[in-house]
Protein backbone atom coordinates (compact mmCIF):
# COMPACT_ATOMS: atom_id res chain seq x y z
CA UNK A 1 -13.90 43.43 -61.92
CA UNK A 2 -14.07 40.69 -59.06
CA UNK A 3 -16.49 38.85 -57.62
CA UNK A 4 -16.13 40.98 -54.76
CA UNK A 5 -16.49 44.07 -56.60
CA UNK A 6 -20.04 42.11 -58.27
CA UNK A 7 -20.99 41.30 -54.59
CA UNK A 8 -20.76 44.74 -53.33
CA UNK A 9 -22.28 45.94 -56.39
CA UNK A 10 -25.45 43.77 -56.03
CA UNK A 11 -25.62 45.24 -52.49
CA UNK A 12 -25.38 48.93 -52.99
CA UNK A 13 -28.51 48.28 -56.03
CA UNK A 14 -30.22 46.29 -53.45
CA UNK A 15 -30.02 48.97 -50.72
CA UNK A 16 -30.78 51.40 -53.28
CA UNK A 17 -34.16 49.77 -54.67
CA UNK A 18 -34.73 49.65 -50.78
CA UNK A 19 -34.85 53.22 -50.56
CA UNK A 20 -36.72 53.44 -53.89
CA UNK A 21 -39.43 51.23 -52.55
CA UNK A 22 -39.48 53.22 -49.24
CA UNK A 23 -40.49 56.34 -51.09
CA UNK A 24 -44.52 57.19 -51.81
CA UNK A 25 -46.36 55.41 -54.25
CA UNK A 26 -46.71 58.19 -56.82
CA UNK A 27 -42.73 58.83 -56.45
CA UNK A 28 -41.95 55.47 -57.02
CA UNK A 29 -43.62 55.41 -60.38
CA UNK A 30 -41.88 58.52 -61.44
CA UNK A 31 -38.37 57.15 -60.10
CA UNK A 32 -38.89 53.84 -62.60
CA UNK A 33 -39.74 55.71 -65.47
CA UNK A 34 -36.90 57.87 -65.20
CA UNK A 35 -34.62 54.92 -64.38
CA UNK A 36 -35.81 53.23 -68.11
CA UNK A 37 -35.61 56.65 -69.88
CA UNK A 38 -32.46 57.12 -68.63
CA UNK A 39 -31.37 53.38 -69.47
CA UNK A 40 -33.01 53.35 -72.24
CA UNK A 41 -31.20 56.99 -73.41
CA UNK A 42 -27.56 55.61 -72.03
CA UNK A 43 -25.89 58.50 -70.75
CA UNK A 44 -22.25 57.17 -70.46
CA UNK A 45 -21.65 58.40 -67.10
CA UNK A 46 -24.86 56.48 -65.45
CA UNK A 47 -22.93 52.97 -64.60
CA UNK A 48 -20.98 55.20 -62.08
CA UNK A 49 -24.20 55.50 -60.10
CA UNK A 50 -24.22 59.18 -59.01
CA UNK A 51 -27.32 60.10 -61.41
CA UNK A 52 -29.64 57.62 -60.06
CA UNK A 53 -28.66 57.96 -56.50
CA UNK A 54 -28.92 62.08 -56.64
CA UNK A 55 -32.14 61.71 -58.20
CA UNK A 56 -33.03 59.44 -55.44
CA UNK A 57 -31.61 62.10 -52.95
CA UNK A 58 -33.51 64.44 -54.20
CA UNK A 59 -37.05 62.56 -54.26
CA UNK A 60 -36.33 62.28 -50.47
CA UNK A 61 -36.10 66.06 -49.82
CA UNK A 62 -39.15 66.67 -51.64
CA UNK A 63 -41.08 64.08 -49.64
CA UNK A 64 -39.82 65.64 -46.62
CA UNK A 65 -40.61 68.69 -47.32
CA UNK A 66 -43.85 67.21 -48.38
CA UNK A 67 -44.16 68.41 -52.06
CA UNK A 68 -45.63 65.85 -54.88
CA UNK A 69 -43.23 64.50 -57.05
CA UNK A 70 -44.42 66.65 -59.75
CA UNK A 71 -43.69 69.98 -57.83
CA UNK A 72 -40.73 69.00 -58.11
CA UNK A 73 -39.72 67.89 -61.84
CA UNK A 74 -42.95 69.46 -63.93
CA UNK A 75 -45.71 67.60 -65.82
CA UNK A 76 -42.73 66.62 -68.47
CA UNK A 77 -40.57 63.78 -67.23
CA UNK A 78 -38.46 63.38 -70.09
CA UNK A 79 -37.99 67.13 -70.57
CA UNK A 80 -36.75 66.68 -66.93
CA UNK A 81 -34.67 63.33 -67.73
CA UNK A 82 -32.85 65.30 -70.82
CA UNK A 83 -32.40 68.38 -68.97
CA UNK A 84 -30.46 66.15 -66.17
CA UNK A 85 -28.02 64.83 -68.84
CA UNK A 86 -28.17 67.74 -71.47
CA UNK A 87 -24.37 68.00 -71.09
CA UNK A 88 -23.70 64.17 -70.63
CA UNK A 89 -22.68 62.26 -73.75
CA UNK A 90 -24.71 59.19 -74.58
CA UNK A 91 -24.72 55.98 -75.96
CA UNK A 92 -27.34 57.88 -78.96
CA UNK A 93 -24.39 60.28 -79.25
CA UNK A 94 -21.46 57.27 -79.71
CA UNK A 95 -23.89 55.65 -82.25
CA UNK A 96 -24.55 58.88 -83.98
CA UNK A 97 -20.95 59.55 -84.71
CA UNK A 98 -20.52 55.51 -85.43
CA UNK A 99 -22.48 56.09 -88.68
CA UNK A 100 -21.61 59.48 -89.53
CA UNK A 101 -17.94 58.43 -89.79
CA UNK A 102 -16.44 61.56 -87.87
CA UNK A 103 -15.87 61.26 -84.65
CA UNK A 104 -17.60 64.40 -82.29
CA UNK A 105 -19.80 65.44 -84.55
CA UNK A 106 -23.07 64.11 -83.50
CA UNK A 107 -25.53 67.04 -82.82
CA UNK A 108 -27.42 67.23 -79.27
């Protein structure tokens, strides 16, 4: 990875937070707690970006079509956050299997 590459990463995460910040009050607060579960629960794939950004996508349809941000995921945000990445493997998972000794064996 470049400096480039770190440049134009820095911008997309600043455009990003733009449109994060953009979005009402109550779905902004929703958004950042999923964005620590989620970094916090290390699905492997999330450094690609797609999560975050579809998640983001899909915030914006619901303000659109004006629903609140718990119309659209339910009362239980991690419920939500694990349902999202139910079939992702995680960092949890890679550490599981670390100390268990056999590798693909850590139960979801």
């Amino acid at each position: 990875m470049g400096i480039q590459d770190i440049i134009e990463g820095k911008k997309q995460w600043r455009a990003h937070m733009a449109r994060v910040k953009a979005l009402p009050r109550d779905y902004q607060i929703v958004y950042r707690e999923m964005q620590r579960y989620f970094f916090k629960v290390g699905p492997v794939g999330l450094a690609d970006g797609s999560l975050l950004s579809g998640i983001l996508d899909f915030f914006e349809e619901g303000v659109v079509a004006g629903k609140g941000v718990l119309e659209l995921i339910g009362n239980d945000v991690a419920a939500f956050c694990d349902d999202l990445v139910k079939d992702s493997r995680t960092y949890a998972d890679i550490y599981q299997e670390s100390i268990s000794g056999e590798p693909g064996t850590a139960e979801k």
